[in-house]
Protein backbone atom coordinates (compact mmCIF):
# COMPACT_ATOMS: atom_id res chain seq x y z
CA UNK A 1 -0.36 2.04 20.84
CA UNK A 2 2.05 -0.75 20.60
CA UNK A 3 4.49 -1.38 23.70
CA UNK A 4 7.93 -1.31 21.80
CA UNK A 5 10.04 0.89 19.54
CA UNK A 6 13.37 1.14 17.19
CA UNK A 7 16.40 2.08 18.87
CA UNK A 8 18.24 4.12 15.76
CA UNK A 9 21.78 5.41 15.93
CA UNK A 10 23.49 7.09 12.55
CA UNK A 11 26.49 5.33 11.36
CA UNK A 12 28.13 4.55 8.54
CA UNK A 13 26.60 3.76 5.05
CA UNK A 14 24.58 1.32 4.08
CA UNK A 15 25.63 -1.61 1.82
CA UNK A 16 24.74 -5.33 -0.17
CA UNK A 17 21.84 -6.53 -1.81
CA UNK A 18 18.84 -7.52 -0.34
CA UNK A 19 15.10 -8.32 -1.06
CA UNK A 20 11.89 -6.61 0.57
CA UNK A 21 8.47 -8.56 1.40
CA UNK A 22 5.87 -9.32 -1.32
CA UNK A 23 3.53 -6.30 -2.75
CA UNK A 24 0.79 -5.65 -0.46
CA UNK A 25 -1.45 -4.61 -2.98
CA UNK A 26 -1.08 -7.61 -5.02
CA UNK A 27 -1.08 -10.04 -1.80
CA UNK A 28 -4.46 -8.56 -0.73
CA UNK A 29 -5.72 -9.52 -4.22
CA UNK A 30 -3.84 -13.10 -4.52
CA UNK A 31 -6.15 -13.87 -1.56
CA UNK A 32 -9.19 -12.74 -2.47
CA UNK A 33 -9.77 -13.70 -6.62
CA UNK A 34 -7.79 -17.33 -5.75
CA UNK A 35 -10.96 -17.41 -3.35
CA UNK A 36 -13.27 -16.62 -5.67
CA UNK A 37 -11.08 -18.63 -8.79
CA UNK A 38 -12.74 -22.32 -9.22
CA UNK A 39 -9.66 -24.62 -8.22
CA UNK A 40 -6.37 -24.17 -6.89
CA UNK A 41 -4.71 -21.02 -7.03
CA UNK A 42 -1.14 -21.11 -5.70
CA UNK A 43 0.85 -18.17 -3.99
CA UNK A 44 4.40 -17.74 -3.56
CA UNK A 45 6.26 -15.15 -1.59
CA UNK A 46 2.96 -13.80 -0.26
CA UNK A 47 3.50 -11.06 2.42
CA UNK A 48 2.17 -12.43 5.85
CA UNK A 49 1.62 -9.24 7.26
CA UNK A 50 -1.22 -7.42 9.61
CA UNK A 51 -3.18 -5.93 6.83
CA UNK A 52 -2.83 -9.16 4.65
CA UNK A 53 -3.36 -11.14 7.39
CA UNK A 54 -6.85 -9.43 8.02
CA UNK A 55 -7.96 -10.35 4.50
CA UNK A 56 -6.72 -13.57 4.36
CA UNK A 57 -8.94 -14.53 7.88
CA UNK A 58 -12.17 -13.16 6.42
CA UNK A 59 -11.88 -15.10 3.39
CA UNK A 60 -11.41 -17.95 5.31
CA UNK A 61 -14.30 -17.38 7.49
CA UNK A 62 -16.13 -17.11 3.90
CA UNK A 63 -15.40 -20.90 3.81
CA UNK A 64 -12.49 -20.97 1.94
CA UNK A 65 -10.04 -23.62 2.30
CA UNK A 66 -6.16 -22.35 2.63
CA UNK A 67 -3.68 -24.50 3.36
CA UNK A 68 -0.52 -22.44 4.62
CA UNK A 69 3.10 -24.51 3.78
CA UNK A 70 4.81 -21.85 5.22
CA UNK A 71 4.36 -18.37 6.52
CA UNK A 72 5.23 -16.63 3.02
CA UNK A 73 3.53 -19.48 0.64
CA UNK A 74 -0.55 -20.29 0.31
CA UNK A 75 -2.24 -22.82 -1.65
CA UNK A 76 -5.81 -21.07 -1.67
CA UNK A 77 -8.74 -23.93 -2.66
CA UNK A 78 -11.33 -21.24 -4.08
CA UNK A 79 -14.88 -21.88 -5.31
CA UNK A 80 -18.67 -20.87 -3.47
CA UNK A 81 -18.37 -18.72 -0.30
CA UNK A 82 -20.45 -19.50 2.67
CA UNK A 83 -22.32 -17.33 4.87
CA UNK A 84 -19.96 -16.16 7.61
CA UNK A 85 -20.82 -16.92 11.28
CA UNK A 86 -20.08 -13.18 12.24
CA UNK A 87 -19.04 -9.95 10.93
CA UNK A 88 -15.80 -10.15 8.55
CA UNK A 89 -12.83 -8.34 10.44
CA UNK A 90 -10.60 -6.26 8.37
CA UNK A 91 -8.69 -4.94 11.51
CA UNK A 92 -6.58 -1.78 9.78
CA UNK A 93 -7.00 -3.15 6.03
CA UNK A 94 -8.19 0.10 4.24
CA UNK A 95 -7.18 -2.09 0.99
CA UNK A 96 -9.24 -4.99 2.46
CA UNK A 97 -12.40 -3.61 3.53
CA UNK A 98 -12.63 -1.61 0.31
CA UNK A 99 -12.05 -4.66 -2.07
CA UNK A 100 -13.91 -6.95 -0.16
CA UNK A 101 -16.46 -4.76 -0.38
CA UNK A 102 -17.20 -4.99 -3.75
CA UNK A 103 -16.96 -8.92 -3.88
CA UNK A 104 -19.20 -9.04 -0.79
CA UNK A 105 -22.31 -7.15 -2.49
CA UNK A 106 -22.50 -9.90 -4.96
CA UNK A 107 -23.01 -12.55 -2.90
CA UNK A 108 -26.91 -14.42 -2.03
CA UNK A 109 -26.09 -13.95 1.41
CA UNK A 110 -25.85 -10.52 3.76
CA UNK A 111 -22.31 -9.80 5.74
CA UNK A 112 -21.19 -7.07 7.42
CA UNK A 113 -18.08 -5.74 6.57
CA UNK A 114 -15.70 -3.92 10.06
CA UNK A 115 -12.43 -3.12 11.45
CA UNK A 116 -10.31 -1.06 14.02
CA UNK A 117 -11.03 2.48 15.19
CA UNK A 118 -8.81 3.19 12.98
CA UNK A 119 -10.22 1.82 10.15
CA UNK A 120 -13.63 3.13 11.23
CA UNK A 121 -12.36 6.55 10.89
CA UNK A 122 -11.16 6.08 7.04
CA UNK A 123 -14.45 7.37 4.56
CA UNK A 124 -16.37 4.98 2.71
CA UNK A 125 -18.71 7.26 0.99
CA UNK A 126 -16.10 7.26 -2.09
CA UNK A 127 -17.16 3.16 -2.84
CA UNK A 128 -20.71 3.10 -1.39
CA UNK A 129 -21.88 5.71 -3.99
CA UNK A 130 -21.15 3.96 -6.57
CA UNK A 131 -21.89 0.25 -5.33
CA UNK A 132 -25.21 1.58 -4.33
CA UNK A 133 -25.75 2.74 -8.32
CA UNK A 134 -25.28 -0.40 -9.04
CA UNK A 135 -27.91 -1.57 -6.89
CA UNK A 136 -26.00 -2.66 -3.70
CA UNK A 137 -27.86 -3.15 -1.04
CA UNK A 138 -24.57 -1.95 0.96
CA UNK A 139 -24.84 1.00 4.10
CA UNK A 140 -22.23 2.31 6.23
CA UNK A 141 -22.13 4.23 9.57
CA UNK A 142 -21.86 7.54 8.89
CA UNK A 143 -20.48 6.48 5.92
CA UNK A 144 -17.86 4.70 7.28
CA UNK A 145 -17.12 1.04 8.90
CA UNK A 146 -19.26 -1.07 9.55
CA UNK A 147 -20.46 -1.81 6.44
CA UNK A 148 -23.59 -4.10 6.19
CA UNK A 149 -24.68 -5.83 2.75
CA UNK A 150 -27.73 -7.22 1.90
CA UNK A 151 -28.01 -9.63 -1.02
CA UNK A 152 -29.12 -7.40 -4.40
CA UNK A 153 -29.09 -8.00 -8.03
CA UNK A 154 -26.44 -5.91 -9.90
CA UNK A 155 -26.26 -3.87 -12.54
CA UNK A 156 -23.41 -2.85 -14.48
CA UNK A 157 -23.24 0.81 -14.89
CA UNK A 158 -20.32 3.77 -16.72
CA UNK A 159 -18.90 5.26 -13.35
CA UNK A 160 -16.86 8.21 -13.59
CA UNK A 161 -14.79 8.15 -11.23
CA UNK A 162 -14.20 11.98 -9.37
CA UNK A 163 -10.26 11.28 -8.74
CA UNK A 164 -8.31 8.76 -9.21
CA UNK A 165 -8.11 6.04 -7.19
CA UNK A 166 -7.51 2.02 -7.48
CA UNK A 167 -9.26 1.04 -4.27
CA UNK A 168 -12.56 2.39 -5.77
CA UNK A 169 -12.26 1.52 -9.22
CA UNK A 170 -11.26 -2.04 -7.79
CA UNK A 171 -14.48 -2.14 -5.27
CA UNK A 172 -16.84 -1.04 -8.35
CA UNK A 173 -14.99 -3.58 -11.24
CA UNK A 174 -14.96 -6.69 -8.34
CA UNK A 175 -18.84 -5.40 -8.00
CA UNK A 176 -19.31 -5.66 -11.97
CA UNK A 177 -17.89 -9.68 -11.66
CA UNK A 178 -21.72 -10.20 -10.41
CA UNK A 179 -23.47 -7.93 -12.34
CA UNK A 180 -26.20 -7.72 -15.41
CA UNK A 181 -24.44 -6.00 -18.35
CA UNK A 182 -20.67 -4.76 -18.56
CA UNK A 183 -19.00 -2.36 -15.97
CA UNK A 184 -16.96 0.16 -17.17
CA UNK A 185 -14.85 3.12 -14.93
CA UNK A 186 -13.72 6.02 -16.09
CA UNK A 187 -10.60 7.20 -14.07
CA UNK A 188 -9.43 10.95 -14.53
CA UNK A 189 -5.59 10.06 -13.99
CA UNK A 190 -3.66 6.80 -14.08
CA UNK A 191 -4.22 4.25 -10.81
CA UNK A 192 -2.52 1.27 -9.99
CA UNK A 193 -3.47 -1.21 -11.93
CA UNK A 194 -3.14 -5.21 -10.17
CA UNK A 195 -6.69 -5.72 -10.02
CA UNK A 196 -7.09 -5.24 -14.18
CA UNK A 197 -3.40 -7.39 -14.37
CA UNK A 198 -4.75 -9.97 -11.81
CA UNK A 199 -7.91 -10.46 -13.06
CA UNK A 200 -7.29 -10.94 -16.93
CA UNK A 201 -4.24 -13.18 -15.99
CA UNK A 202 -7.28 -15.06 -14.62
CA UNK A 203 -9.47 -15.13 -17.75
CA UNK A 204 -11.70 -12.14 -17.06
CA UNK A 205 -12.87 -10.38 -19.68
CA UNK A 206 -11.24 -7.01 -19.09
CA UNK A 207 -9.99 -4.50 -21.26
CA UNK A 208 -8.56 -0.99 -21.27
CA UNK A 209 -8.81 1.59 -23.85
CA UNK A 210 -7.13 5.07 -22.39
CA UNK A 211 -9.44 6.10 -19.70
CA UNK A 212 -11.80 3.14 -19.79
CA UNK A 213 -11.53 0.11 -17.98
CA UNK A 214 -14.54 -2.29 -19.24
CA UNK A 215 -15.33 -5.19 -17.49
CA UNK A 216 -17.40 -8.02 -18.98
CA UNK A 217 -18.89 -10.84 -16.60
CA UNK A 218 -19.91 -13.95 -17.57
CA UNK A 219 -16.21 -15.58 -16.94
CA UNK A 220 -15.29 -18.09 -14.53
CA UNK A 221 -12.54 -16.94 -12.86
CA UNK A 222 -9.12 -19.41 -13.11
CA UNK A 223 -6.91 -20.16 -10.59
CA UNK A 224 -3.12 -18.90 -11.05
CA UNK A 225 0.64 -19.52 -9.78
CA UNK A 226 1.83 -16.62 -8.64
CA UNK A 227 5.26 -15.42 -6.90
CA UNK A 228 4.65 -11.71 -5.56
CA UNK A 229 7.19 -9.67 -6.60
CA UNK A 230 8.68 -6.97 -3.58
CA UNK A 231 6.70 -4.39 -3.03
CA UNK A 232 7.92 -1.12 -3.78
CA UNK A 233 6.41 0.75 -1.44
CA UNK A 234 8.45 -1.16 1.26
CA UNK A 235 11.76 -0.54 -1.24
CA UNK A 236 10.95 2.96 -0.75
CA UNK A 237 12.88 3.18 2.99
CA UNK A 238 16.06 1.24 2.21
CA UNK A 239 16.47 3.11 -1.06
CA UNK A 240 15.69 6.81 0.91
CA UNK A 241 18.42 6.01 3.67
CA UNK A 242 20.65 4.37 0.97
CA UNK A 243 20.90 7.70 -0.63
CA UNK A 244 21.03 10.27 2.39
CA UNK A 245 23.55 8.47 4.17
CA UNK A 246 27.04 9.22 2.59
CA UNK A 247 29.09 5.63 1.37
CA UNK A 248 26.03 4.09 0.83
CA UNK A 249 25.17 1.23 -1.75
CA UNK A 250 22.89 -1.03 -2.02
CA UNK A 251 20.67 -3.37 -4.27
CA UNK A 252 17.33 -4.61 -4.21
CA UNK A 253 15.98 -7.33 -5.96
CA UNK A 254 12.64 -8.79 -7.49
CA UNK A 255 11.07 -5.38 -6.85
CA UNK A 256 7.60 -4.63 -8.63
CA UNK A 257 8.34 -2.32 -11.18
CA UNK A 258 4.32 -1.52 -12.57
CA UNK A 259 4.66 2.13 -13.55
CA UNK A 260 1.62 3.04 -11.83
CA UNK A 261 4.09 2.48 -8.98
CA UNK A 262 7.07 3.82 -9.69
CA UNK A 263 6.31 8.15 -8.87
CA UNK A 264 8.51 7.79 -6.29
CA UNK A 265 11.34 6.60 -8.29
CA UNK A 266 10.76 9.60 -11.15
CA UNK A 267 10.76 12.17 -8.70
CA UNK A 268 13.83 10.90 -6.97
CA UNK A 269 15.32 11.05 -10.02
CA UNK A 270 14.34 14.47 -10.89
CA UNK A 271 15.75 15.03 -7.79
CA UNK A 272 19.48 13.57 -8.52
CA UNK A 273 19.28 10.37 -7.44
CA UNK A 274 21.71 8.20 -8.11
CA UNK A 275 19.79 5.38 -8.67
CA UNK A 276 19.75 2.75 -11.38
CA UNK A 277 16.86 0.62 -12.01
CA UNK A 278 16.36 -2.53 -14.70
CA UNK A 279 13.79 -5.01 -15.51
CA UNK A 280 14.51 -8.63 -15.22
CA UNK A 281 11.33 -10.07 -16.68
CA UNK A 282 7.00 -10.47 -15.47
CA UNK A 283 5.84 -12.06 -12.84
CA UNK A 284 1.44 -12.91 -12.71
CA UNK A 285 1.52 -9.79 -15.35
CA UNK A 286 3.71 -7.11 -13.42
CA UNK A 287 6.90 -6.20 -14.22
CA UNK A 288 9.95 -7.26 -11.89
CA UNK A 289 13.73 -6.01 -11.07
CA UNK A 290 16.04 -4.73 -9.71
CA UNK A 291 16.78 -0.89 -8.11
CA UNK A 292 20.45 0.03 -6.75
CA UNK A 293 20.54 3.28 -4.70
CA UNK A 294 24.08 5.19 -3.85
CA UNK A 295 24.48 8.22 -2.01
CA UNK A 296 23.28 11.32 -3.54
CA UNK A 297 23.36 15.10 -3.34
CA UNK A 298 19.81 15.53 -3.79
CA UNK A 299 18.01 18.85 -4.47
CA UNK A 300 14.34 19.86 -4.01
CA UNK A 301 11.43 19.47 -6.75
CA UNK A 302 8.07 19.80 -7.42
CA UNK A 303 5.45 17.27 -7.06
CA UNK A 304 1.35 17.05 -7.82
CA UNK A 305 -0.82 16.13 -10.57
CA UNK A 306 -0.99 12.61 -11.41
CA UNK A 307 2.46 11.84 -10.09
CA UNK A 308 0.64 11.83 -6.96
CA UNK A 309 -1.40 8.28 -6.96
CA UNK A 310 1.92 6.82 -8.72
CA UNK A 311 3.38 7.48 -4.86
CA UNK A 312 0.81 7.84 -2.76
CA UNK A 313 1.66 6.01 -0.05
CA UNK A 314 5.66 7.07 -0.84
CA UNK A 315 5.07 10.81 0.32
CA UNK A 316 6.28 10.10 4.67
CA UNK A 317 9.72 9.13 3.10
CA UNK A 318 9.70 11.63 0.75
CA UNK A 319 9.25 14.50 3.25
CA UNK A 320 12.59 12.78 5.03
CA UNK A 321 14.30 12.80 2.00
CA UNK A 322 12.88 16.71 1.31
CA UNK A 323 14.86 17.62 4.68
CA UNK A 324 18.29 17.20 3.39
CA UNK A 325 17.30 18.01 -0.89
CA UNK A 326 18.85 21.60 -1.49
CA UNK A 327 16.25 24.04 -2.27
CA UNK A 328 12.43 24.18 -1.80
CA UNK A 329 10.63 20.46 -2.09
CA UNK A 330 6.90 21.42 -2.97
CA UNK A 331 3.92 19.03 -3.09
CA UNK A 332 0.51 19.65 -4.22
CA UNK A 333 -2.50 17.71 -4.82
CA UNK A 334 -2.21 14.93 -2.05
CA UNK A 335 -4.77 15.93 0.06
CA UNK A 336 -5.95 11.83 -0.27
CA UNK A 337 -2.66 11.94 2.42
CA UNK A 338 -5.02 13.25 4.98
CA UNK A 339 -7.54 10.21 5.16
CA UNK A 340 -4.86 7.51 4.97
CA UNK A 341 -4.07 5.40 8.49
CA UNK A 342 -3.77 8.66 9.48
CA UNK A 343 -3.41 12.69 8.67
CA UNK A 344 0.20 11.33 6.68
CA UNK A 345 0.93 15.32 6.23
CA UNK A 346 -0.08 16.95 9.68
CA UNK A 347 1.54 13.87 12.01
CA UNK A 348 4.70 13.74 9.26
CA UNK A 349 5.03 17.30 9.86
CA UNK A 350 4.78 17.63 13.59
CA UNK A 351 6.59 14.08 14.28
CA UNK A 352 9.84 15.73 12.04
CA UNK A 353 9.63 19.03 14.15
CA UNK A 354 11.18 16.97 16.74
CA UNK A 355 13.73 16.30 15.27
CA UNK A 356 14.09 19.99 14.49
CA UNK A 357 12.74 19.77 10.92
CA UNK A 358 11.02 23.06 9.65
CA UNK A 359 7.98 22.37 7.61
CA UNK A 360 4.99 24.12 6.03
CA UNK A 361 1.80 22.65 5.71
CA UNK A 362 -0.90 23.01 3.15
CA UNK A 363 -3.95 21.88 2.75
CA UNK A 364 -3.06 19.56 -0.08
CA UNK A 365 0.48 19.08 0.22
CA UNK A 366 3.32 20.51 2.19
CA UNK A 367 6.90 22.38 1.88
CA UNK A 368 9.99 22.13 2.88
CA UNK A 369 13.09 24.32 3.00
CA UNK A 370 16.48 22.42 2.72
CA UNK A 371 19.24 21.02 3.67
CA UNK A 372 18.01 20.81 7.61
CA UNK A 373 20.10 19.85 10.62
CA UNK A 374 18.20 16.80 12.43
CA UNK A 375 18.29 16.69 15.90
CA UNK A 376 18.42 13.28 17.99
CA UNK A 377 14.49 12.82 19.36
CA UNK A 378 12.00 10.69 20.54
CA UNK A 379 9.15 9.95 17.87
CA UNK A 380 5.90 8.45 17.66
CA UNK A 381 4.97 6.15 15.07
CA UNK A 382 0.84 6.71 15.99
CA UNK A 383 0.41 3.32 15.11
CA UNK A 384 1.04 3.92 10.95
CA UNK A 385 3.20 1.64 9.74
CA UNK A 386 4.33 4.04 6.95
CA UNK A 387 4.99 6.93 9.51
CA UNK A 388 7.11 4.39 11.66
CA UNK A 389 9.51 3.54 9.05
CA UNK A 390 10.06 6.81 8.05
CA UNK A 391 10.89 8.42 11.06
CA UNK A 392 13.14 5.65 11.65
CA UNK A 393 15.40 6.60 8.56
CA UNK A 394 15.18 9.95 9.64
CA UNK A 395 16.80 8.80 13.06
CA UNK A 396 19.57 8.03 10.93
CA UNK A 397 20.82 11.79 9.71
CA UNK A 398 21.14 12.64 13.43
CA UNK A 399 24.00 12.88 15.65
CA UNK A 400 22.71 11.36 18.57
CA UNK A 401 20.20 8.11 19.48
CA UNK A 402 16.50 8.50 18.26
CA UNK A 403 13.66 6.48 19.99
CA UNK A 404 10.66 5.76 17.55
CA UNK A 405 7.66 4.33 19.48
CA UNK A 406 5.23 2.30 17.80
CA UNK A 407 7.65 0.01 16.18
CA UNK A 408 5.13 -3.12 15.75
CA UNK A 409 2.91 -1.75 13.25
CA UNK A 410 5.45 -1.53 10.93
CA UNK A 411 4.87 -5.41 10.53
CA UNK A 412 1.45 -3.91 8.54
CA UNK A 413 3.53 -3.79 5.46
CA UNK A 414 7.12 -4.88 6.20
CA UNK A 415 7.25 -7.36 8.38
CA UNK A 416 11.16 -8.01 9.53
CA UNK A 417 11.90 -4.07 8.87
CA UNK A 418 14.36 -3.74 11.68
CA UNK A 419 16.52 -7.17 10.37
CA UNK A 420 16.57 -6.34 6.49
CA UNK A 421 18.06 -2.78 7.75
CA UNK A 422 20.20 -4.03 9.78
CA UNK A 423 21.89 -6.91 7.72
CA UNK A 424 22.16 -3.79 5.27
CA UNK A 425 24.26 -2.10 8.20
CA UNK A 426 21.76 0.28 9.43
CA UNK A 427 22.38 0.75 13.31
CA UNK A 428 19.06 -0.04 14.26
CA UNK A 429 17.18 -2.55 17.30
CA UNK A 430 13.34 -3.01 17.89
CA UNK A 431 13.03 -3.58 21.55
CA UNK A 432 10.18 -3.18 24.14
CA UNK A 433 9.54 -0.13 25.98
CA UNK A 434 10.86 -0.22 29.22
């Protein structure tokens, strides 16, 4: 567990513009095609975070050359991995480790693929089925981390995927780079899509037709510019307290906009939000802009089906935001919630019963009852950077001063969290335990 917190006390709204760090999802990918791109590949406003971090370190140990100008901008000098001198370490990357995966069962050379104990914990089976129809020579523990890879030829194969889910269908298409014959996934639902974007902005030949992503090898990948738009995902706290606190307003900018994204947006919409969102322009494929968020009388909805994987890593913030809706919030279908950095649903539910929150869980989703009274507490972030920041805006619809331990691993996403809330007037300090 990490050895500090946030110190939150409510106040008054929350107002002015500000940005959020670069997309994690696309910042794990920058890293890892510019690697495997021949030439330079370029990357602006890259987020410099622990997950990216982790996947940035084992592609350097692969032998690539990175040179950093500063801590948000990488010029990546990609071509022919070497054999690494010891196991690639994806520390908490679930993104990472998954991805990498893929790339790594291409290669003429074995690796073995590991983390945290809390990485270790997060299944596997879901990519090593169907790597291993391909022909990877790829094994997990238990089916989980560590995952060792043996040098195989490749095969592309028609994989149907069971439910949706990008980190898979990312694993199997990065797989099909290095395979004989075309790769195509099937995917029962829409998935986020920056690994099709990325990888066509970089000559692949990749195409979509409904449910069919085929993949074509045989290209040499090309290096790209690319500024990382915000990441939406991180938007999601600033715009959640900017419309439960009353007199708030605020506007973010150069946010990712890709509608596999966006659930989390629709159903705060559906939910009264006042918030108005417009598109500025692309950026590397995806589109960019800008969200303002005011204070809203929000009331409950209903959530599941393919909505789900538009916000699945949205749903802590939404069960804040679910406390103070009026009526019944309902959300089915997200049982993928359980096997994230941690049980999201069971330790979202029990961490807002301190704060008084009254919550039902369900095996794939959960409900809740509102408007609630919140009660001043101390939390526990259980080292989930997602869980952290949510509880934190929850801190800010008490009366009293809420203690959230665990405050460091909110850098896994959103690095600076505590700052960009403050400078948008939320009363909030990370300090050390004491």
């Amino acid at each position: 567990m990490a050895n500090d917190c946030f110190v939150v006390r409510p106040g008054s709204g929350l107002r002015g513009g500000s940005t959020v760090p670069g997309d994690k999802s696309i910042s794990h990918r920058a890293v890892m095609f510019g690697a495997m791109a021949v030439g330079t590949t370029h990357v602006r406003a890259w987020l410099a975070a622990g997950d990216t971090e982790a996947s940035l370190a084992s592609i350097q140990a692969l032998g690539i050359r990175v040179e950093r100008l500063s801590r948000n901008e990488l010029v990546i000098h990609g071509g022919a991995f070497e054999p690494p001198k010891s196991y690639l370490n994806l520390v908490n990357a679930g993104t990472g480790i998954r991805l990498l995966a893929g790339i790594m069962c291409g290669q003429p050379f074995p690796s073995v693929l590991d983390g945290s104990e809390q990485l270790r914990r997060r299944p596997m089976k879901r990519i090593l089925t169907p790597l291993q129809m391909m022909g990877a020579a790829i094994s997990g523990t238990n089916d989980r981390a560590p995952l060792t890879i043996q040098p195989a030829q490749m095969q592309g194969i028609q994989y149907d995927m069971p439910v949706a889910s990008a980190q898979v269908k990312s694993a199997v298409l990065l797989a099909g780079l290095f395979a004989k014959g075309a790769t195509t996934v099937v995917q029962p639902g829409p998935a986020r899509d920056h690994t099709e974007r990325m990888l066509s902005a970089m000559g692949v030949n990749i195409v979509t037709e409904g449910d069919h992503i085929v993949l074509t090898p045989g290209a040499t990948l090309k290096p790209i510019n690319l500024t990382v738009p915000g990441d939406i995902s991180s938007a999601a706290f600033p715009i959640v307290a900017a419309l439960l606190v009353p007199g708030s307003d605020i506007t973010l900018t150069g946010i990712n906009l890709n509608s596999t994204r966006t659930g989390l947006i629709d159903v705060l919409h559906a939910m009264g939000a006042d918030l108005t969102v417009t598109e500025t322009g692309l950026e590397g494929g995806e589109p960019v802009g800008t969200i303002r968020a005011r204070h809203s009388v929000l009331k409950g909805t209903q959530v599941g089906g393919a909505k789900v994987v538009e916000m699945i890593d949205e749903f802590p913030i939404l069960m804040v935001a679910a406390t103070q809706a009026e009526g019944e919030t309902v959300v089915r279908d997200a049982q993928e919630l359980r096997v994230k950095e941690t049980d999201r649903i069971s330790v979202m539910a029990g961490e807002l019963r301190k704060f008084g929150a009254e919550i039902t869980e369900t095996p794939d989703g959960f409900i809740i009852k509102g408007p609630q009274k919140l009660t001043a507490t101390v939390a526990e972030g259980h080292d989930d950077h997602r869980i952290s920041m949510s509880l934190s805006v929850a801190a800010l619809l008490t009366e009293g001063q809420s203690t959230v331990i665990d405050a460091r691993c909110a850098g896994d996403s959103f690095p600076g969290f505590a700052g960009t809330m403050a400078a948008l007037g939320m009363d909030i300090q990370q300090r050390d335990l004491e």
